[in-house]
Protein backbone atom coordinates (compact mmCIF):
# COMPACT_ATOMS: atom_id res chain seq x y z
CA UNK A 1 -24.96 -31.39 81.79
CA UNK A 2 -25.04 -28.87 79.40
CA UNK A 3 -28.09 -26.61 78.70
CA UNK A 4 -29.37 -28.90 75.48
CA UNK A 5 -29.10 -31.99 77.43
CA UNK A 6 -31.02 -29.55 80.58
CA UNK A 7 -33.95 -28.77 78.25
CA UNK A 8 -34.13 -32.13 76.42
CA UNK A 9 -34.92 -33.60 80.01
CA UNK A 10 -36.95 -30.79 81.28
CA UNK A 11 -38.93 -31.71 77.77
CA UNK A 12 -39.08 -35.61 78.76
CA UNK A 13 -40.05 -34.41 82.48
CA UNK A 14 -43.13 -32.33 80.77
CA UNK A 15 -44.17 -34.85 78.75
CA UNK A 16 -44.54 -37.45 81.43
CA UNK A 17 -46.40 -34.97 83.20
CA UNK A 18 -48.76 -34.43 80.63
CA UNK A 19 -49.19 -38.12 80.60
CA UNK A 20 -49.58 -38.52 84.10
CA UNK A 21 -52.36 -35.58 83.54
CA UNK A 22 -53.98 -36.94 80.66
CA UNK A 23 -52.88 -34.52 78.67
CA UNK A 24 -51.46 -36.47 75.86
CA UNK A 25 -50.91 -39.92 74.74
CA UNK A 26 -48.57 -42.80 75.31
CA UNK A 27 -47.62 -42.55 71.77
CA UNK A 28 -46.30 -39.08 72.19
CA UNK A 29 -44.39 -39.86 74.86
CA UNK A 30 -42.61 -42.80 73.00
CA UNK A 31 -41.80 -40.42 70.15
CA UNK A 32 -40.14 -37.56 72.30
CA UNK A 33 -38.48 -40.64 74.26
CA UNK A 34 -36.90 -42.16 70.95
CA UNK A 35 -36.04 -38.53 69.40
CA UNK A 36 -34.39 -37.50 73.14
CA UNK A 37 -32.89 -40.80 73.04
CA UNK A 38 -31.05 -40.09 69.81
CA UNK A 39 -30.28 -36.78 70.75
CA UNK A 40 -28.33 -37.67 73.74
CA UNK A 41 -26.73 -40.27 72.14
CA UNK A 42 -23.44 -39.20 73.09
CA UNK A 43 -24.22 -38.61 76.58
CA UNK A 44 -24.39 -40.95 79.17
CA UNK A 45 -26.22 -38.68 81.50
CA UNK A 46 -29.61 -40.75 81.89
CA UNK A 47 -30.09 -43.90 79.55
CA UNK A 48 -33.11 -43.62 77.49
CA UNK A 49 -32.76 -46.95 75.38
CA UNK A 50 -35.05 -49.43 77.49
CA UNK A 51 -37.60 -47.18 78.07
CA UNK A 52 -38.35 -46.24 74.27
CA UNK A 53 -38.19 -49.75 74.10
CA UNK A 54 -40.58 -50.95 76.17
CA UNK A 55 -42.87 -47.85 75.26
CA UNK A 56 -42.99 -48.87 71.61
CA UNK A 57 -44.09 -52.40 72.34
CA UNK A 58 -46.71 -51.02 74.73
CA UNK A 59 -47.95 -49.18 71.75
CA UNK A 60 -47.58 -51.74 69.22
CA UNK A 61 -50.14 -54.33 71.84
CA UNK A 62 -52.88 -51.51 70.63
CA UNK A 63 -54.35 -51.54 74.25
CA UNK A 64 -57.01 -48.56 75.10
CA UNK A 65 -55.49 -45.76 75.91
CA UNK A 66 -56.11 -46.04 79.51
CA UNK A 67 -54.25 -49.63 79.68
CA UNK A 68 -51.46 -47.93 77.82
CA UNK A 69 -51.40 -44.98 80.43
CA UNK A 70 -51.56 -47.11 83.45
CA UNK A 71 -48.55 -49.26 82.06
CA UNK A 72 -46.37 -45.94 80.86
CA UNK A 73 -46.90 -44.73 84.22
CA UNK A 74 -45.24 -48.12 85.57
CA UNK A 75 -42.67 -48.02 82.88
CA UNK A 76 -41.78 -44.57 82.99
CA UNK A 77 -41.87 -44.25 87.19
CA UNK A 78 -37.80 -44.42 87.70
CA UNK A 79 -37.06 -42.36 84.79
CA UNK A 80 -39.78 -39.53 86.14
CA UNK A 81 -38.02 -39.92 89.41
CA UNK A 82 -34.52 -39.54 88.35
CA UNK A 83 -35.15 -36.53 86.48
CA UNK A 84 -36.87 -34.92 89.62
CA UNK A 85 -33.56 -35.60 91.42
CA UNK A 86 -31.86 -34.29 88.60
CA UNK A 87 -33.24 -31.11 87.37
CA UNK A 88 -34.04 -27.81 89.46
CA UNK A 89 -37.50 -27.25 90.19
């Protein structure tokens, strides 16, 4: 992993945080997830595609934003705990 791929997924990591903390929305995480997405699109080092996908039809429902949270936080649960394994604290 080189150090753009490193700080794109520290970035994703930080983001889910924020989510987790209520810090910012579900639709902010499903636009970093889709830009990250196409900025590692030549890497295979953690596959981004079904979770922007599944984020952007969570948004597109138009659920309150603490339905969307609670169902991000499902979606995104793997993802947050491969990039835990993944990146140095």
């Amino acid at each position: 992993m080189n150090q753009v791929e490193k700080q794109i997924l520290e970035n994703i990591f930080d983001a889910l945080d924020r989510l987790f903390d209520r810090e910012c929305k579900v639709i902010d995480v499903s636009v970093l997830l889709y830009a990250s997405e196409k900025a590692l699109a030549d890497s295979e080092i953690v596959p981004l595609v079904s979770y922007v996908a599944e984020l952007e039809k969570l948004v597109r429902r138009g659920e309150s934003e603490d339905i969307q949270r609670e169902h991000a936080l499902e979606i995104t649960n793997e993802l947050r705990v491969t990039l835990n394994e993944m990146l140095p604290i």
